[in-house]
C-alpha atoms as a PDB file:
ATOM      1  CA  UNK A   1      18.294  -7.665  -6.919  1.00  0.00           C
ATOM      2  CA  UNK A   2      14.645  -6.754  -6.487  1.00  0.00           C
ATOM      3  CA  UNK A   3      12.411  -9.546  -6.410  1.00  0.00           C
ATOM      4  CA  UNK A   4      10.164  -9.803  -9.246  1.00  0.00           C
ATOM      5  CA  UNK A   5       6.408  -9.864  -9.002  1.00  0.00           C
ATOM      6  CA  UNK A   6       5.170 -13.557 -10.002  1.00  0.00           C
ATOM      7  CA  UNK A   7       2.038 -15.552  -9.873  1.00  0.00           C
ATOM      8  CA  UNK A   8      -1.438 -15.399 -11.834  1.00  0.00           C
ATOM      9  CA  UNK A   9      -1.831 -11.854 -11.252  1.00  0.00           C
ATOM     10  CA  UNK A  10       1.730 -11.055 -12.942  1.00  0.00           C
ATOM     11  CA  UNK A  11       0.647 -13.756 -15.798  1.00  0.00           C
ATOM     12  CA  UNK A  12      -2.510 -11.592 -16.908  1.00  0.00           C
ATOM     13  CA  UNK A  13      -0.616  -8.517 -16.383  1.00  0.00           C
ATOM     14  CA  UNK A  14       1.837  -9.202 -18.545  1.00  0.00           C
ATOM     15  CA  UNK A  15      -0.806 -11.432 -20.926  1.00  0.00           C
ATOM     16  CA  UNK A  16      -2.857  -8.107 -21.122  1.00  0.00           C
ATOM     17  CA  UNK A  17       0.549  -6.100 -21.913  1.00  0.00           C
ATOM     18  CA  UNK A  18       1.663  -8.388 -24.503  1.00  0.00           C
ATOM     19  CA  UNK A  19      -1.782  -8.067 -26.862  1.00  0.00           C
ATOM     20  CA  UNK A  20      -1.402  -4.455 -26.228  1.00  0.00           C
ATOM     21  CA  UNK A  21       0.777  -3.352 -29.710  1.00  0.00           C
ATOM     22  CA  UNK A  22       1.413   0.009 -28.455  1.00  0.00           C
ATOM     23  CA  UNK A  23       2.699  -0.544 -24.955  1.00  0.00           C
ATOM     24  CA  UNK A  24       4.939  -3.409 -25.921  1.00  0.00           C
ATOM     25  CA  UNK A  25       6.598  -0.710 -28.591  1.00  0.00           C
ATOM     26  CA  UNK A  26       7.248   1.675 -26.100  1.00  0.00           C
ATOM     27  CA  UNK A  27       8.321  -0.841 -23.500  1.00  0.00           C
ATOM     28  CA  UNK A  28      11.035  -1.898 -26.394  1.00  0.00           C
ATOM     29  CA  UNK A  29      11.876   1.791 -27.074  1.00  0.00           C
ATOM     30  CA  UNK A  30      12.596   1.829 -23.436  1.00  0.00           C
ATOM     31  CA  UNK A  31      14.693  -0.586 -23.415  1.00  0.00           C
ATOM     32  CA  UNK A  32      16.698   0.197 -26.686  1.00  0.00           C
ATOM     33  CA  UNK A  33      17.267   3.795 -25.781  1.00  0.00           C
ATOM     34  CA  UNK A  34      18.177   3.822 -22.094  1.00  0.00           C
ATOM     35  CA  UNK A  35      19.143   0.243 -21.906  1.00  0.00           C
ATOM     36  CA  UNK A  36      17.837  -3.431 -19.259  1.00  0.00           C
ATOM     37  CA  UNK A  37      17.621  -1.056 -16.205  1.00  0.00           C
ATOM     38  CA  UNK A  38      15.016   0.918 -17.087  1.00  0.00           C
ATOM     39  CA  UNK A  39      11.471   0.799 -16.286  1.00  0.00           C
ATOM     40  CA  UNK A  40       7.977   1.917 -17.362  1.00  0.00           C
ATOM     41  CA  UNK A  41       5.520   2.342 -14.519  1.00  0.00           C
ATOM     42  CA  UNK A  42       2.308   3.979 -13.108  1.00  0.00           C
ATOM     43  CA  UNK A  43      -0.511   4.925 -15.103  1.00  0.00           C
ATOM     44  CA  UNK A  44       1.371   3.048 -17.922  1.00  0.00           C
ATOM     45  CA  UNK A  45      -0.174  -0.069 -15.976  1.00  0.00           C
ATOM     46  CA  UNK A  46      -3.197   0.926 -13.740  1.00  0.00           C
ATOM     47  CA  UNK A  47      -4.853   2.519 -16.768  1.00  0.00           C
ATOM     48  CA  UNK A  48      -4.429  -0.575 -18.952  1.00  0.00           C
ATOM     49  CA  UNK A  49      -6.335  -2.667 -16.726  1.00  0.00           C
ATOM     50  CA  UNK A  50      -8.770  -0.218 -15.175  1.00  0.00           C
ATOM     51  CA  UNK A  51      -9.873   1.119 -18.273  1.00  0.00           C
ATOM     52  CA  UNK A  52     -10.442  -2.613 -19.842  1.00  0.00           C
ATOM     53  CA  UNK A  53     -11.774  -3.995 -16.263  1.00  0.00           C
ATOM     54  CA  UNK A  54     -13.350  -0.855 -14.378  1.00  0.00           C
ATOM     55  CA  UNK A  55     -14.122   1.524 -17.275  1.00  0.00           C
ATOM     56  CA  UNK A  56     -17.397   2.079 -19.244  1.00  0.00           C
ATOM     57  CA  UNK A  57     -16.285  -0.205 -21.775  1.00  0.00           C
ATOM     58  CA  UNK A  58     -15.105   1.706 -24.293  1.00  0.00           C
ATOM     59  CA  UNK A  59     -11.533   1.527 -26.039  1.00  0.00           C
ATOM     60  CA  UNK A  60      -8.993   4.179 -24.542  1.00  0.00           C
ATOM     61  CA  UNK A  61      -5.970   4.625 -26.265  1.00  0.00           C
ATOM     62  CA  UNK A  62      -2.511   5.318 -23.884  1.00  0.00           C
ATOM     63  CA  UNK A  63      -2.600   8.925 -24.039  1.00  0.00           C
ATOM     64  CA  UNK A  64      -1.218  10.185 -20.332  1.00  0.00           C
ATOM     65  CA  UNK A  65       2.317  10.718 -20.057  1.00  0.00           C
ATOM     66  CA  UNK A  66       4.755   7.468 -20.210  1.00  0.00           C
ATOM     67  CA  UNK A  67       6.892   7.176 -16.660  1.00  0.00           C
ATOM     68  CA  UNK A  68       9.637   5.801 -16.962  1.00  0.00           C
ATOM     69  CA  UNK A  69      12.137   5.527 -13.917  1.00  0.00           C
ATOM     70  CA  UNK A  70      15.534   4.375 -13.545  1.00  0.00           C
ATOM     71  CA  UNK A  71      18.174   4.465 -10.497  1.00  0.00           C
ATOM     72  CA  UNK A  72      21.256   6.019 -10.298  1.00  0.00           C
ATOM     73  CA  UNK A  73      22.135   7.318  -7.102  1.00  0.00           C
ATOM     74  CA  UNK A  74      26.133   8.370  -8.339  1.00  0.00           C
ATOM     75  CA  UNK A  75      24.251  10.942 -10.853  1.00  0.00           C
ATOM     76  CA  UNK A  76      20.893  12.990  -9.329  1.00  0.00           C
ATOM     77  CA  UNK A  77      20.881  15.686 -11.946  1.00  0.00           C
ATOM     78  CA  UNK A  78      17.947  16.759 -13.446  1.00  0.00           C
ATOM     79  CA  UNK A  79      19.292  17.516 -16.621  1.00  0.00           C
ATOM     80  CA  UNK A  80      20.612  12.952 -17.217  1.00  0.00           C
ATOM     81  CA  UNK A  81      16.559  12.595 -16.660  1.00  0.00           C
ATOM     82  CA  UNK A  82      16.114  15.325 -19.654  1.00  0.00           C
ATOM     83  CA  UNK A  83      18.887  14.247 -21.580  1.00  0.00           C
ATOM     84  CA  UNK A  84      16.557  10.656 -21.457  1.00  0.00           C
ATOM     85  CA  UNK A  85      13.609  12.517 -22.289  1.00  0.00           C
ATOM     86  CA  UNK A  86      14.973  14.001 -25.394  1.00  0.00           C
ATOM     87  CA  UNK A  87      16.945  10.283 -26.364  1.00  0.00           C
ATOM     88  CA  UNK A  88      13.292   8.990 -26.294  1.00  0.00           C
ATOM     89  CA  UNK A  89      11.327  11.771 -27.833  1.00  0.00           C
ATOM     90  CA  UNK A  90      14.030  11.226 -30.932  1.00  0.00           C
ATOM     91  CA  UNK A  91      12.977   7.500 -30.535  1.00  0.00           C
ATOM     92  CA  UNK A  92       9.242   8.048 -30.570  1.00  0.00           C
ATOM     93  CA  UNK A  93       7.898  11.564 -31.181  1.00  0.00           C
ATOM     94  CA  UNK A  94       4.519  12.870 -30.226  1.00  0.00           C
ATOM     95  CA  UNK A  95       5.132  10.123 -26.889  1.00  0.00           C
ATOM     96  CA  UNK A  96       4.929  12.608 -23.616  1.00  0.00           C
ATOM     97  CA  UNK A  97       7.723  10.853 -21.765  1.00  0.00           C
ATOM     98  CA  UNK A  98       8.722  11.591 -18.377  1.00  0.00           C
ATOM     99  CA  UNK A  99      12.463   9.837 -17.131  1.00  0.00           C
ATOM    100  CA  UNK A 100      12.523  10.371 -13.498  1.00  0.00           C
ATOM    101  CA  UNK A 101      15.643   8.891 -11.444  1.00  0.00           C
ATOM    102  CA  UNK A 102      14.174   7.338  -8.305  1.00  0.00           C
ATOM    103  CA  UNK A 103      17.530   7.755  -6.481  1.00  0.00           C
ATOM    104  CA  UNK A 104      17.229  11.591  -6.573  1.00  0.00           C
ATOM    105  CA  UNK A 105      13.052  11.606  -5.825  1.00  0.00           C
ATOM    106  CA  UNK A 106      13.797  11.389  -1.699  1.00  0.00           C
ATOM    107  CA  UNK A 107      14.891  14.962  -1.944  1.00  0.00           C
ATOM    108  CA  UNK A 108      11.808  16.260  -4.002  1.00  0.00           C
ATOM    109  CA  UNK A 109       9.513  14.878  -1.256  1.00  0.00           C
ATOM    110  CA  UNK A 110      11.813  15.156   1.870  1.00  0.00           C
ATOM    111  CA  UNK A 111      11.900  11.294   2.428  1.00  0.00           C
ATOM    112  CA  UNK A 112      14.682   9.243   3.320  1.00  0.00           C
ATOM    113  CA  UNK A 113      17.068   8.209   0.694  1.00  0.00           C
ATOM    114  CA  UNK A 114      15.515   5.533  -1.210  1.00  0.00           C
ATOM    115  CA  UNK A 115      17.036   1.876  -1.647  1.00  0.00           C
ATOM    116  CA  UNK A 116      16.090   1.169  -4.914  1.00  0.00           C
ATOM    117  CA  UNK A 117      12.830   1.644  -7.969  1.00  0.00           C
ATOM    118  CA  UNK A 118      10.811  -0.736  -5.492  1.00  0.00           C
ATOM    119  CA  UNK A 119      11.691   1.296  -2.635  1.00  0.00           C
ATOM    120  CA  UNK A 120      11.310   4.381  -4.134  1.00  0.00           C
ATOM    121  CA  UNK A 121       7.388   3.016  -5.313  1.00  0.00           C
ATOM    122  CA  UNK A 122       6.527   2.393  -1.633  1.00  0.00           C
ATOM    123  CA  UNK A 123       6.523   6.207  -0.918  1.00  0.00           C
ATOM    124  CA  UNK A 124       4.291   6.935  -3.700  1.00  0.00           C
ATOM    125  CA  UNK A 125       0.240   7.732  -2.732  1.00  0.00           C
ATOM    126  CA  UNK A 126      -1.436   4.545  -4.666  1.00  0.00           C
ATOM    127  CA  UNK A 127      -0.680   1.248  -3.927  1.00  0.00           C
ATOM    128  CA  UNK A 128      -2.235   0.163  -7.564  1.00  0.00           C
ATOM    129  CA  UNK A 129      -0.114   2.837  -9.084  1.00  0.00           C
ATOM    130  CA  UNK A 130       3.312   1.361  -7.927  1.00  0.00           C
ATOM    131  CA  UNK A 131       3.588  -1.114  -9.995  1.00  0.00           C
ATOM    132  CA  UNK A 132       6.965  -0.669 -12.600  1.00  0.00           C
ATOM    133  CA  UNK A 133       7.439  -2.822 -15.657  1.00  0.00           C
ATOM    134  CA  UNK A 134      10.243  -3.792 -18.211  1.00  0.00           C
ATOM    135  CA  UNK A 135      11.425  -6.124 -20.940  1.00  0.00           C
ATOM    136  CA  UNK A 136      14.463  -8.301 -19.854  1.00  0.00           C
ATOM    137  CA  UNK A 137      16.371 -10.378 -23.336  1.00  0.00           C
ATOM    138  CA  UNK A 138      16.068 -14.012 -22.831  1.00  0.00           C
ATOM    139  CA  UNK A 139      17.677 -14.250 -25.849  1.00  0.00           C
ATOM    140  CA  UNK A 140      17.809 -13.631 -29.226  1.00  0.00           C
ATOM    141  CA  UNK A 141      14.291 -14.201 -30.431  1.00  0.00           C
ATOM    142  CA  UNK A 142      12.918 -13.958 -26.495  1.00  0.00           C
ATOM    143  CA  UNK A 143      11.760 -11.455 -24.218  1.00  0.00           C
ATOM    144  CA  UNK A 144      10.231 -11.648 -20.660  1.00  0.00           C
ATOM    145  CA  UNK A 145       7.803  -8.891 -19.361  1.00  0.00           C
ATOM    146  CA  UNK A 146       9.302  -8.303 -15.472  1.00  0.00           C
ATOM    147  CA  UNK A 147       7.164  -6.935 -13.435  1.00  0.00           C
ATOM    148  CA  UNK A 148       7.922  -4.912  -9.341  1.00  0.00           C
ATOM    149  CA  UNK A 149       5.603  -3.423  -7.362  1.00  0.00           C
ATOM    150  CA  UNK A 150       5.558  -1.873  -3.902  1.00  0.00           C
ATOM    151  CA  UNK A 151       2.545  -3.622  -2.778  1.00  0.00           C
ATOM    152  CA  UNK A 152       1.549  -6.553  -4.735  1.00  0.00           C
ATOM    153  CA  UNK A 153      -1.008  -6.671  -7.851  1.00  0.00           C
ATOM    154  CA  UNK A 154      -4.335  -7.705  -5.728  1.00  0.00           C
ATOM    155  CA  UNK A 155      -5.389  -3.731  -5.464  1.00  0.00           C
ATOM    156  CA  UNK A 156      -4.934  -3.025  -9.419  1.00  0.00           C
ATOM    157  CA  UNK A 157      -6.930  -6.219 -10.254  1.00  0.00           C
ATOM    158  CA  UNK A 158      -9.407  -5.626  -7.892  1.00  0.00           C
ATOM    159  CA  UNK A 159      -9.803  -1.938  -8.475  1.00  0.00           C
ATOM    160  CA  UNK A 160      -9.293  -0.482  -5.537  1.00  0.00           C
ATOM    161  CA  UNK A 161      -7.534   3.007  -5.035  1.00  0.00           C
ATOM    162  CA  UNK A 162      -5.773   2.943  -1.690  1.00  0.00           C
ATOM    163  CA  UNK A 163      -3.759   4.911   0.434  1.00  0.00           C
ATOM    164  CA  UNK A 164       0.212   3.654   0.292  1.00  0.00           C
ATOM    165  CA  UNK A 165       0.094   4.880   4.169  1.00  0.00           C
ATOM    166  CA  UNK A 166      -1.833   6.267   6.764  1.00  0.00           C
ATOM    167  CA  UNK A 167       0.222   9.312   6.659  1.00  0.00           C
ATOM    168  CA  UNK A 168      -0.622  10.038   3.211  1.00  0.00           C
ATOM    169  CA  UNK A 169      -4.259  10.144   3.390  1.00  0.00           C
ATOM    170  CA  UNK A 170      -4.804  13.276   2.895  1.00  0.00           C
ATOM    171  CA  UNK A 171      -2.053  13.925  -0.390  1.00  0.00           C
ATOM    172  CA  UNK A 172      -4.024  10.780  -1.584  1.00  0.00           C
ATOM    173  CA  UNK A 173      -7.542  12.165  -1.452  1.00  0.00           C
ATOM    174  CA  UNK A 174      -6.314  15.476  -3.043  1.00  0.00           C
ATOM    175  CA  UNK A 175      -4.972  13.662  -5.680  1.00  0.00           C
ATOM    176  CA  UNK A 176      -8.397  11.114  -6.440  1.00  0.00           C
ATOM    177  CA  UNK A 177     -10.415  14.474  -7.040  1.00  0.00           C
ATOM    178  CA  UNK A 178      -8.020  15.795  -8.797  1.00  0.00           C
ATOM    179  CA  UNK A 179      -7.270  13.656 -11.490  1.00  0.00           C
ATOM    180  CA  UNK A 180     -11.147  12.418 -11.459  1.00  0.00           C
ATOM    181  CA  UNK A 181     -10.236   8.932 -11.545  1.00  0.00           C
ATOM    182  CA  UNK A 182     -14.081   7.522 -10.575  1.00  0.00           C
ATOM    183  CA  UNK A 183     -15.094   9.701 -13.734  1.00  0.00           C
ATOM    184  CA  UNK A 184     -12.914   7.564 -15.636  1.00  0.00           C
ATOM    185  CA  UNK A 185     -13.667   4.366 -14.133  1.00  0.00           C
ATOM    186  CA  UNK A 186     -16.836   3.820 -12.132  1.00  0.00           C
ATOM    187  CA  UNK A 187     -15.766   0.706 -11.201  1.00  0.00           C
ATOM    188  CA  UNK A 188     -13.305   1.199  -8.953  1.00  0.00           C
ATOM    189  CA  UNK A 189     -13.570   1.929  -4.966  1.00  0.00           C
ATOM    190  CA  UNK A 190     -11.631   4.147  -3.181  1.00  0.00           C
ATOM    191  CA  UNK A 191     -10.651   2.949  -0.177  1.00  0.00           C
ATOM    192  CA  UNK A 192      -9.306   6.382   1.626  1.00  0.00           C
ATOM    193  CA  UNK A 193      -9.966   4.392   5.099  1.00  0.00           C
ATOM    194  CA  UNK A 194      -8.532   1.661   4.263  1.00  0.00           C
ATOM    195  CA  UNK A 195      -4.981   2.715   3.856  1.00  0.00           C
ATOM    196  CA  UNK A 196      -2.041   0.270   3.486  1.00  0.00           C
ATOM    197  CA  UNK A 197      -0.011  -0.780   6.746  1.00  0.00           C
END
């Protein structure tokens, strides 16, 4: 069982999530196409709080691709993670949706096998990127927003874009001017010396 993320920092996340109409849709489309053990992660997350905490105030729609990730380490074809795709792009067209199974993502990178989703996270290049969300049934009229990350919430709140490891430093820094993330939100520091330990 991976532990779930919990605290004040999870509270706002998921507080912010839950007045957020379109996210909560897709994070129920998740769930009713590919079922509890799949999750919704990434930019799904960072962007909703950077761009309402660390942005230039304006209103930004989700508009970047949806991750979603899921685990199966008996099945590490690529075509189950388009067969998802398509399940969900029947579910919600005009949604760019991208299923990736975390079990199989050690041998795109040439990384040990990975444990599990949380695992799998640590070896991405952000710490406030590897964060993964879902909604988990309580019941019949009840859902709970569950919340993993890699590394803890502090670095998304705070805005800071860090290094997951010192060894990725230089991936990381390709990948800040590349996407032109301080365009986006001038708010944040990048902390490219900083890197987690």
């Amino acid at each position: 069982m991976i532990p779930l993320e919990q605290g004040p920092l999870a509270d706002r996340l998921a507080a912010a999530l839950r007045v957020d109409e379109a996210r909560m849709r897709h994070l129920e489309i998740c769930r009713a196409v590919l079922g509890a053990d799949a999750w919704i992660g990434a930019g799904f997350l960072r962007n909703l709080i950077w761009d309402r905490d660390f942005g230039d105030g304006g209103v930004v729609p989700l508009q970047d691709d949806i991750d979603v990730l899921y685990f199966d380490p008996t099945d590490l074809s690529q075509d189950s993670e388009t067969a998802f795709e398509n399940r969900l792009i029947a579910a919600e067209p005009g949604t760019l949706w991208q299923v990736r199974n975390q079990a199989r993502m050690h041998l795109k990178h040439g990384d040990r096998p990975y444990r599990d989703i949380r695992d799998a996270m640590s070896f991405w290049l952000e710490t406030a990127t590897a964060i993964a969300v879902r909604l988990h049934k309580v019941n019949a009229v009840q859902d709970r927003i569950e919340i993993i990350s890699a590394y803890g919430l502090q670095d998304l709140f705070a805005g800071f874009l860090r290094p997951t490891a010192p060894d990725r430093v230089d991936r990381f820094l390709q990948r800040v001017q590349q996407k032109h993330w301080q365009g986006r939100w001038p708010g944040i520091r990048v902390l490219a010396e900083e890197p987690h330990e």
